[in-house]
Every structure is written in structure tokens, then in C-alpha cells.
PDB file of N, CA and C in Angstrom:
ATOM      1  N   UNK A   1      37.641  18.092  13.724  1.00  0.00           N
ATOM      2  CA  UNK A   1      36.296  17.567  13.837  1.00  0.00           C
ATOM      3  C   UNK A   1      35.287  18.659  13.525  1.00  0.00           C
ATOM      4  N   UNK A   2      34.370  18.172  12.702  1.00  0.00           N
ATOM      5  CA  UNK A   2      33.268  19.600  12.433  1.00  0.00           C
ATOM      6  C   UNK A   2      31.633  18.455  13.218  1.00  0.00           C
ATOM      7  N   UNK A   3      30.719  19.603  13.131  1.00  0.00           N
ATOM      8  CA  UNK A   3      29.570  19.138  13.916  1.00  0.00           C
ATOM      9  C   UNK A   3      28.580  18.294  12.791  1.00  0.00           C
ATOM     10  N   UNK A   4      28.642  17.034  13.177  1.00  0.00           N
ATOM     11  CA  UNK A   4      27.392  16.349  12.238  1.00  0.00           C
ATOM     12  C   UNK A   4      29.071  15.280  11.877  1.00  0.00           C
ATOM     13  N   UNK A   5      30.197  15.236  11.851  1.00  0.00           N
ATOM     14  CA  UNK A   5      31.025  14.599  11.324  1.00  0.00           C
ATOM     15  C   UNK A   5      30.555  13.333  12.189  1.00  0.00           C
ATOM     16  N   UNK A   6      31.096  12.030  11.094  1.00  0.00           N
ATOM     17  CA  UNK A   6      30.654  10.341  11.906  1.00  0.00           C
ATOM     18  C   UNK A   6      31.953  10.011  11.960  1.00  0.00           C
ATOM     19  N   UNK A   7      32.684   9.622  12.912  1.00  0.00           N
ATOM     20  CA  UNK A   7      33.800   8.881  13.458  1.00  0.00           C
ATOM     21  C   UNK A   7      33.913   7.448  13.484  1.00  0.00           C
ATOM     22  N   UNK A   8      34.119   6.928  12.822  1.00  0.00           N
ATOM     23  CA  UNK A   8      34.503   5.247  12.871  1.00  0.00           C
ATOM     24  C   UNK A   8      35.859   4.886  13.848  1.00  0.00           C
ATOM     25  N   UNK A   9      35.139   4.868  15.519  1.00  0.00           N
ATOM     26  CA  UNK A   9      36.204   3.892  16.528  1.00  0.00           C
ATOM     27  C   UNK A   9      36.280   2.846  16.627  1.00  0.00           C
ATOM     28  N   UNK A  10      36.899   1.899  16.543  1.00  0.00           N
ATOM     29  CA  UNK A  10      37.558   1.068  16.854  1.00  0.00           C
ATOM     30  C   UNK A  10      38.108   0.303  18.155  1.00  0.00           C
ATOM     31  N   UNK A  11      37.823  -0.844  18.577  1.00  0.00           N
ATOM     32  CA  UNK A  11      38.149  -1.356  20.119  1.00  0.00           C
ATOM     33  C   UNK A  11      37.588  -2.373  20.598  1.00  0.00           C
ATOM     34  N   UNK A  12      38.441  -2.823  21.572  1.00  0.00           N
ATOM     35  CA  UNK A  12      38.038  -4.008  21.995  1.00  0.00           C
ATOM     36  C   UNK A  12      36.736  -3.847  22.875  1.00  0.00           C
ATOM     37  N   UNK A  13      35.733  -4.826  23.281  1.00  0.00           N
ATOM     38  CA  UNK A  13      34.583  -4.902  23.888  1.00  0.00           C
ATOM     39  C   UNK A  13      34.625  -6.220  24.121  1.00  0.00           C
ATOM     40  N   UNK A  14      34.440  -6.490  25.739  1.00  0.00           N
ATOM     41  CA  UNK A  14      34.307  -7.689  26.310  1.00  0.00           C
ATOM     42  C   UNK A  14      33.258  -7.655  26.858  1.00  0.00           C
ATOM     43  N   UNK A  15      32.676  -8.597  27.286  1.00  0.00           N
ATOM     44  CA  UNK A  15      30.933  -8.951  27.681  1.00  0.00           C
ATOM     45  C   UNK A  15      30.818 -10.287  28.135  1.00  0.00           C
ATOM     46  N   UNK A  16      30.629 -11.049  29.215  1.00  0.00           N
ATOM     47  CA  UNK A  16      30.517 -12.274  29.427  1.00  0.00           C
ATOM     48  C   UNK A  16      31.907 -13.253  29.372  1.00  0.00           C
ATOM     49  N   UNK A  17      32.726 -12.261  29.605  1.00  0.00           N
ATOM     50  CA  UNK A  17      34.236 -13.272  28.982  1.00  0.00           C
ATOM     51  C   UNK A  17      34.536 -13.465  27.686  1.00  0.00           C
ATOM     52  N   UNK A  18      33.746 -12.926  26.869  1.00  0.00           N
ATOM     53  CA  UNK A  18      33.779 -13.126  25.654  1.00  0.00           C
ATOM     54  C   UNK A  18      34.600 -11.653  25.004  1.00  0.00           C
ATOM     55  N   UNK A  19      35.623 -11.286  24.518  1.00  0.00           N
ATOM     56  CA  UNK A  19      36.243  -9.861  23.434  1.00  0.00           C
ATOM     57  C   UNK A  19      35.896 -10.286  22.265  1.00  0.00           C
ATOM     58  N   UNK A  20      35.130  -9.163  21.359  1.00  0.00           N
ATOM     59  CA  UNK A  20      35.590  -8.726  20.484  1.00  0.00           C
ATOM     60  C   UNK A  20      35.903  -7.600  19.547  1.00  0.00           C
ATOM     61  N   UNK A  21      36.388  -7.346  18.584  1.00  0.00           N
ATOM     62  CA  UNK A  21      36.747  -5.967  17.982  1.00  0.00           C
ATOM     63  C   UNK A  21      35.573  -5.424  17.486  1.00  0.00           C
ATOM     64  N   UNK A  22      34.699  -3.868  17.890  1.00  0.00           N
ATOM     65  CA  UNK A  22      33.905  -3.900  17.210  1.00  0.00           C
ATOM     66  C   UNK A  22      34.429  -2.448  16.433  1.00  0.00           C
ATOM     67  N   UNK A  23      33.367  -1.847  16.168  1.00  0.00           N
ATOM     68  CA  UNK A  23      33.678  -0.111  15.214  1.00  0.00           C
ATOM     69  C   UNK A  23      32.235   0.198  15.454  1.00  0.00           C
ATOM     70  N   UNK A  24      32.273   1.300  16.312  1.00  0.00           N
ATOM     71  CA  UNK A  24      30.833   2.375  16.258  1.00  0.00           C
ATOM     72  C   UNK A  24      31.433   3.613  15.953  1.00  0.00           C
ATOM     73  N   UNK A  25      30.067   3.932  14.696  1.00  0.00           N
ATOM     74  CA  UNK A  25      29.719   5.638  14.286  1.00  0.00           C
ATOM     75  C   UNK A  25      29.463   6.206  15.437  1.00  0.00           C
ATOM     76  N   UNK A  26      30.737   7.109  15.877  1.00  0.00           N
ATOM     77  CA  UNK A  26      30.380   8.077  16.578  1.00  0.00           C
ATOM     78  C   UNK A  26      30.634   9.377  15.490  1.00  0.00           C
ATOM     79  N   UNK A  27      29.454  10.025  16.378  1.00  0.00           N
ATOM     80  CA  UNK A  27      28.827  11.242  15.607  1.00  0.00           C
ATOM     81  C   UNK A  27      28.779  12.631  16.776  1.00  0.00           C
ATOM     82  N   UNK A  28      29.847  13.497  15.848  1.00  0.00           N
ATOM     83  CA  UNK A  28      30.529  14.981  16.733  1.00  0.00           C
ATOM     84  C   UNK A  28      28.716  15.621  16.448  1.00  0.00           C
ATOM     85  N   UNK A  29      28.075  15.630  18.097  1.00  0.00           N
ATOM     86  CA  UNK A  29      27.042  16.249  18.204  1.00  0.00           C
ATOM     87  C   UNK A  29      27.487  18.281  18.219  1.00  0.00           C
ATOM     88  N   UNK A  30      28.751  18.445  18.234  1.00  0.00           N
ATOM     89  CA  UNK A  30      29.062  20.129  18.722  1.00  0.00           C
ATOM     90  C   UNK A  30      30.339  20.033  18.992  1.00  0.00           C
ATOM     91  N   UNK A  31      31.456  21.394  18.873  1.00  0.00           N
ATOM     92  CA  UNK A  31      32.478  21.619  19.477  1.00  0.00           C
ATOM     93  C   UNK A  31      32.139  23.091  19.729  1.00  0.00           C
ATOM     94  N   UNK A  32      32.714  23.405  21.321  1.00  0.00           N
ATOM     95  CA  UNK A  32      32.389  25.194  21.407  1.00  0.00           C
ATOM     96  C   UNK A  32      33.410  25.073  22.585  1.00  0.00           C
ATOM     97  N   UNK A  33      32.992  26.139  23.566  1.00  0.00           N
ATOM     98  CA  UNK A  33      33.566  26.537  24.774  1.00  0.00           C
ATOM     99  C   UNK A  33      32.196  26.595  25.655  1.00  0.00           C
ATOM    100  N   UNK A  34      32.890  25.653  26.403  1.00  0.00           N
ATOM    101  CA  UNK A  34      31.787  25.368  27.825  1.00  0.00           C
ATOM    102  C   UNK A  34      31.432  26.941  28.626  1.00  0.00           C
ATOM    103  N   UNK A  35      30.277  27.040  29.306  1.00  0.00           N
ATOM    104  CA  UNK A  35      29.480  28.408  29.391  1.00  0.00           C
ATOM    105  C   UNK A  35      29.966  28.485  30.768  1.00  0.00           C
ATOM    106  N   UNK A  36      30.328  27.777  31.747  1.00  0.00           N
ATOM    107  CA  UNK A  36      30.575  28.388  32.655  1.00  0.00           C
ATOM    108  C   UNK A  36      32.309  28.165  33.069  1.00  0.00           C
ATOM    109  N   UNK A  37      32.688  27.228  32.587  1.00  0.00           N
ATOM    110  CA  UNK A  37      34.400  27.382  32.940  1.00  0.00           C
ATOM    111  C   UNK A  37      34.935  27.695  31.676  1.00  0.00           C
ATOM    112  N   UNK A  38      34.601  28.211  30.445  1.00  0.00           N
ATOM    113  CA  UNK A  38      35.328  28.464  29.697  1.00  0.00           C
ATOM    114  C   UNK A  38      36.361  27.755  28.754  1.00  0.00           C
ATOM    115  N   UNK A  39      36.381  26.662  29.026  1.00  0.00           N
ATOM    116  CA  UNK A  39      37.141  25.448  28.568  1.00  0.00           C
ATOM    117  C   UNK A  39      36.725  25.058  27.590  1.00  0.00           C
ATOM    118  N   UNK A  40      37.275  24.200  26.477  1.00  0.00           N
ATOM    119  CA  UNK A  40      36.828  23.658  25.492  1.00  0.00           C
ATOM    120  C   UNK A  40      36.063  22.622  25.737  1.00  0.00           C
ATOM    121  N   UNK A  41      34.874  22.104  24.625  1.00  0.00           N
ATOM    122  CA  UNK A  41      34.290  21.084  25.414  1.00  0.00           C
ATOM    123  C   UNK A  41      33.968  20.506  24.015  1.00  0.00           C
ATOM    124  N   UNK A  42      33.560  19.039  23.914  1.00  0.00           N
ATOM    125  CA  UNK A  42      32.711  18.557  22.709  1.00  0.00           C
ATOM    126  C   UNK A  42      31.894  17.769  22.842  1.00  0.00           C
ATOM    127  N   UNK A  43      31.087  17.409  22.037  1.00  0.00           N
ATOM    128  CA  UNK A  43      29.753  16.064  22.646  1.00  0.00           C
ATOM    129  C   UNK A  43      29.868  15.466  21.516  1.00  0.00           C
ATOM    130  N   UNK A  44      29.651  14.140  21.846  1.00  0.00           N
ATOM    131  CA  UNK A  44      29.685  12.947  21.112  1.00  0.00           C
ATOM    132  C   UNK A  44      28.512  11.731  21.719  1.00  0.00           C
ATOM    133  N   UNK A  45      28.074  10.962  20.212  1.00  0.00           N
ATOM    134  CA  UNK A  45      26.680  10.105  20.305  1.00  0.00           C
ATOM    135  C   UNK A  45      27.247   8.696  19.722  1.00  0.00           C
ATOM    136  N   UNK A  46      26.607   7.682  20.062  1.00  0.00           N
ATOM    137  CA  UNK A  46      26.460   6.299  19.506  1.00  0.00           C
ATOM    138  C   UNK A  46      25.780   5.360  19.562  1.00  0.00           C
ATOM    139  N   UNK A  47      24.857   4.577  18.578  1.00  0.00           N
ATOM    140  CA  UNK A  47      24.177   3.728  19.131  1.00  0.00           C
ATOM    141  C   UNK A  47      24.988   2.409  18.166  1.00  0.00           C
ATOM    142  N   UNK A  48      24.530   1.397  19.107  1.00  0.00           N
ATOM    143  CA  UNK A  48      24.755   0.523  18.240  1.00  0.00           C
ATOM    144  C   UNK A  48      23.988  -0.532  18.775  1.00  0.00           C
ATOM    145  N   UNK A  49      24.217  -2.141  18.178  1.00  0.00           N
ATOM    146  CA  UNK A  49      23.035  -3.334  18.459  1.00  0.00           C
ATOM    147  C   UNK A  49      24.092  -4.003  18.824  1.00  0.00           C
ATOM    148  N   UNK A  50      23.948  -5.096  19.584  1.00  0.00           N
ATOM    149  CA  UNK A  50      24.988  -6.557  19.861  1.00  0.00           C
ATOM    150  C   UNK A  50      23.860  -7.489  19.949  1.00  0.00           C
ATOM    151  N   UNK A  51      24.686  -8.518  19.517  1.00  0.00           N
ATOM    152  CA  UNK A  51      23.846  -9.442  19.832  1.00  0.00           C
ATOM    153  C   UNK A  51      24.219 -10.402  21.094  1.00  0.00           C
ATOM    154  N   UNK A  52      23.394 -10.915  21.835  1.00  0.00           N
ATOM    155  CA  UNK A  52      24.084 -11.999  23.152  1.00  0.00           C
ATOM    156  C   UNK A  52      24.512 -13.069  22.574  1.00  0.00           C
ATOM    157  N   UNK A  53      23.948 -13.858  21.625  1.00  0.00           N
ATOM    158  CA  UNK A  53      24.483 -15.383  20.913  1.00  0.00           C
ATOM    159  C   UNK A  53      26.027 -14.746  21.157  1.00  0.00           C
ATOM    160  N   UNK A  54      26.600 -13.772  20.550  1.00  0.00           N
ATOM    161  CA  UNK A  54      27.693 -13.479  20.158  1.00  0.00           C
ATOM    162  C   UNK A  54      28.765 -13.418  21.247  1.00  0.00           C
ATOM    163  N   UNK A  55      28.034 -13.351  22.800  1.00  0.00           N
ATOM    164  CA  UNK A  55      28.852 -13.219  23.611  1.00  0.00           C
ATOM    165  C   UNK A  55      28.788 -13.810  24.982  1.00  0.00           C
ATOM    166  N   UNK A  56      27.783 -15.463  24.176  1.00  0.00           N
ATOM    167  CA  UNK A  56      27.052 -16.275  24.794  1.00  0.00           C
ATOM    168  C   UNK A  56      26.337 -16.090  26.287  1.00  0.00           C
ATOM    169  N   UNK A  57      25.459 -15.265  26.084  1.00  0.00           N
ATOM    170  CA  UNK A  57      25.087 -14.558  26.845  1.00  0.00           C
ATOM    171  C   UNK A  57      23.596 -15.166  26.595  1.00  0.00           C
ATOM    172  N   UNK A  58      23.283 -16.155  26.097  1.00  0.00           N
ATOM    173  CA  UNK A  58      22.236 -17.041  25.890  1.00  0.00           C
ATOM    174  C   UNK A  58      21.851 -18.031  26.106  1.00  0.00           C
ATOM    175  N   UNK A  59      22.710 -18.424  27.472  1.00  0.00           N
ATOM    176  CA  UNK A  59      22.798 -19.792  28.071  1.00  0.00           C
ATOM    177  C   UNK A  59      21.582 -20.035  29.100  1.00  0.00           C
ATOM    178  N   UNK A  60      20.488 -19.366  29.173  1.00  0.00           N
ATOM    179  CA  UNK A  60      19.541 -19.587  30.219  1.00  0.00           C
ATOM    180  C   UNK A  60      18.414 -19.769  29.611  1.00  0.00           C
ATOM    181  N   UNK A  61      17.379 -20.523  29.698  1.00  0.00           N
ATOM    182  CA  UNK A  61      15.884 -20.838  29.452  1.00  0.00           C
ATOM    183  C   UNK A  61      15.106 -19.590  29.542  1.00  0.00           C
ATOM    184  N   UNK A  62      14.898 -19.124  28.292  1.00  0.00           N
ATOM    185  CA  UNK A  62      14.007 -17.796  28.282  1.00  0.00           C
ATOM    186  C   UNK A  62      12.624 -18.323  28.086  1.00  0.00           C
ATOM    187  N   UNK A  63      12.140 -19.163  28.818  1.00  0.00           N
ATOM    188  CA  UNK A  63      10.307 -19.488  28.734  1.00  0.00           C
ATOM    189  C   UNK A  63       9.357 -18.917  28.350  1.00  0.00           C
ATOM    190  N   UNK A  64       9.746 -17.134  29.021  1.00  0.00           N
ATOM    191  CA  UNK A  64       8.927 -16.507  28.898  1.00  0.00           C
ATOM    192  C   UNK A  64       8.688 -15.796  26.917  1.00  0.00           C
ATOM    193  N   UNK A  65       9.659 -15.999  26.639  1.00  0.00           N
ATOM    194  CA  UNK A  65       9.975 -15.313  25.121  1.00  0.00           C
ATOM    195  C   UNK A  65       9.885 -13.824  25.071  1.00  0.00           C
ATOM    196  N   UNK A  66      10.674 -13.337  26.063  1.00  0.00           N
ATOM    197  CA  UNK A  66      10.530 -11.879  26.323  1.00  0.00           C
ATOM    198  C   UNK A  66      11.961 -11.158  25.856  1.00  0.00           C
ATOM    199  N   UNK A  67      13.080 -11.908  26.020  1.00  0.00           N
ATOM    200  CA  UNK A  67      14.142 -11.590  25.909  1.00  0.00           C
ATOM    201  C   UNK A  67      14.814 -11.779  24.542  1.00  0.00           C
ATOM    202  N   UNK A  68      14.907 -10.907  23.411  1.00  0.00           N
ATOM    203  CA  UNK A  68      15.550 -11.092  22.162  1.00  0.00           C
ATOM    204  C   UNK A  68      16.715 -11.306  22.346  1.00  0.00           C
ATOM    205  N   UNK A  69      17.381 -11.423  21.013  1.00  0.00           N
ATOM    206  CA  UNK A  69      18.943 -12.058  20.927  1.00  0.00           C
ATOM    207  C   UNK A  69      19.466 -10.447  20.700  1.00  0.00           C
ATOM    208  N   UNK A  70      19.174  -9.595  20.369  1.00  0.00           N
ATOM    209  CA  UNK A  70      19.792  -7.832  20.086  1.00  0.00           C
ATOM    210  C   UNK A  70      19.405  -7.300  21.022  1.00  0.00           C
ATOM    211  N   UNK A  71      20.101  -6.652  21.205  1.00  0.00           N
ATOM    212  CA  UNK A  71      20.514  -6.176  22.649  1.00  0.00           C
ATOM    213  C   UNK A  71      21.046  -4.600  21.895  1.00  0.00           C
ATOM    214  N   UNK A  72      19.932  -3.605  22.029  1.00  0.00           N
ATOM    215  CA  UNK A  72      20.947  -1.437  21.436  1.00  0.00           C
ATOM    216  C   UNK A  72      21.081  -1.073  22.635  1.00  0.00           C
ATOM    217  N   UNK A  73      22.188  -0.337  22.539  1.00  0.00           N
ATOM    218  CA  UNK A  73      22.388   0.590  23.342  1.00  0.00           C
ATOM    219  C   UNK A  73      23.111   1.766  23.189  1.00  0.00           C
ATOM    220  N   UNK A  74      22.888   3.071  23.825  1.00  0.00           N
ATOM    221  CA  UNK A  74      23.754   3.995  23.059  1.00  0.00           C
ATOM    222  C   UNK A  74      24.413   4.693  24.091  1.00  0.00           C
ATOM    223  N   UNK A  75      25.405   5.617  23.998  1.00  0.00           N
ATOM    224  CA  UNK A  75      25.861   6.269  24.562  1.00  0.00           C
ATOM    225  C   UNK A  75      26.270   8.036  24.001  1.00  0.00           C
ATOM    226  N   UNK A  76      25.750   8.967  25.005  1.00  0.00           N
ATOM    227  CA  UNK A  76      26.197  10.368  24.787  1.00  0.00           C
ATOM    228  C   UNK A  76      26.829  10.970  25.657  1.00  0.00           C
ATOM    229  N   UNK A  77      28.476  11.444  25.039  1.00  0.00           N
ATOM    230  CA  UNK A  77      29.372  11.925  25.868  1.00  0.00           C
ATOM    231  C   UNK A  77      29.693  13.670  25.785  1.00  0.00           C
ATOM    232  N   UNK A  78      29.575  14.165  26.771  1.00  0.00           N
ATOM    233  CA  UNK A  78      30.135  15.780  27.105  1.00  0.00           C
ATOM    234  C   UNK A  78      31.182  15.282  27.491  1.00  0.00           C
ATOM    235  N   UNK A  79      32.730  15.908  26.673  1.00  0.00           N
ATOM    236  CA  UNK A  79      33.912  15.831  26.976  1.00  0.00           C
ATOM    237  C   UNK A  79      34.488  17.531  27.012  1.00  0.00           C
ATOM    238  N   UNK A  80      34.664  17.326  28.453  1.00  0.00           N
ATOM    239  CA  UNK A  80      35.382  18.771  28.960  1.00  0.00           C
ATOM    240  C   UNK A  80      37.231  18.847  28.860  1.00  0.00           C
ATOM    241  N   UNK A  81      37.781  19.646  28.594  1.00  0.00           N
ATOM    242  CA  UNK A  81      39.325  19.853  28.298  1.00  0.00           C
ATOM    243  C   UNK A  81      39.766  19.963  29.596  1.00  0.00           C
ATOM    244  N   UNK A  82      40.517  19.421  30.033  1.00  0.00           N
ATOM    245  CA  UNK A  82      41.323  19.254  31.325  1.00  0.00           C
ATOM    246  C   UNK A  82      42.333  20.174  31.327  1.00  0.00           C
ATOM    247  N   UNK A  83      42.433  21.649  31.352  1.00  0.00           N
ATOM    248  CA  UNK A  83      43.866  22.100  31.119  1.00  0.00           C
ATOM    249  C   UNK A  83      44.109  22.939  32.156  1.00  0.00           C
TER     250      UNK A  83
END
């Protein structure tokens, strides 16, 4: 893995009872050695969109028209080496 590399994962994602297979760009933010235990460490980013139709998650009277059908969210991981 080098830093700035995009990772295409793969996996199941369930939501409402609903699975399905998706694939998010994750993107190697760094690889080094962690500053205070010395261990290897790496960070990793992702955003991505879902939609609720998709995981019928749209079954309630939105009156107000506040609530879109896309739904982002992202996630950033510090992964420390267990050794």
C-alpha cells in the first residue's frame, strides 16, 4: 500500500433488513510507525452515498420535505498492529 493509493472493498451491507453488495474507494491516508508505542499503524478514509429507497427505508410520511432519499456518510480509520 503506498499513501494517496484508492482501494476498491468489497462487502456485504445490511440496513433495514435489507443486504446488499456494495464497493467503497478506500483511500491509504499514511503508513508509518505510531509515535508512542512504536507499532505499525495506517489510516484509511471513505465516503460514500446510499440511498434509503434502496433499503426501504422510505416507508414513513416525510410532510415536512426535509428528509432526502441520499443519505453520505464517511468513515476514517487509524489501524494499529496488534503484535
Amino acid at each position: 500500500m503506498v499513501k494517496d493509493e484508492v482501494l476498491q472493498v468489497t462487502g456485504e451491507f445490511t440496513m433495514h433488513g435489507q443486504t446488499k453488495t456494495i464497493t467503497l474507494p478506500v483511500e491509504v491516508l499514511g503508513i508509518g510507525t505510531h509515535p508512542y508505542n512504536q507499532k505499525p499503524v495506517a489510516g484509511f478514509e471513505t465516503r460514500t452515498a446510499l440511498l434509503r429507497s434502496d433499503y426501504a427505508v422510505n416507508s414513513w410520511a416525510d410532510a415536512a420535505g426535509v428528509l432526502g432519499d441520499e443519505v453520505r456518510g464517511s468513515v476514517t480509520i487509524e489501524a494499529i498492529a496488534d503484535e
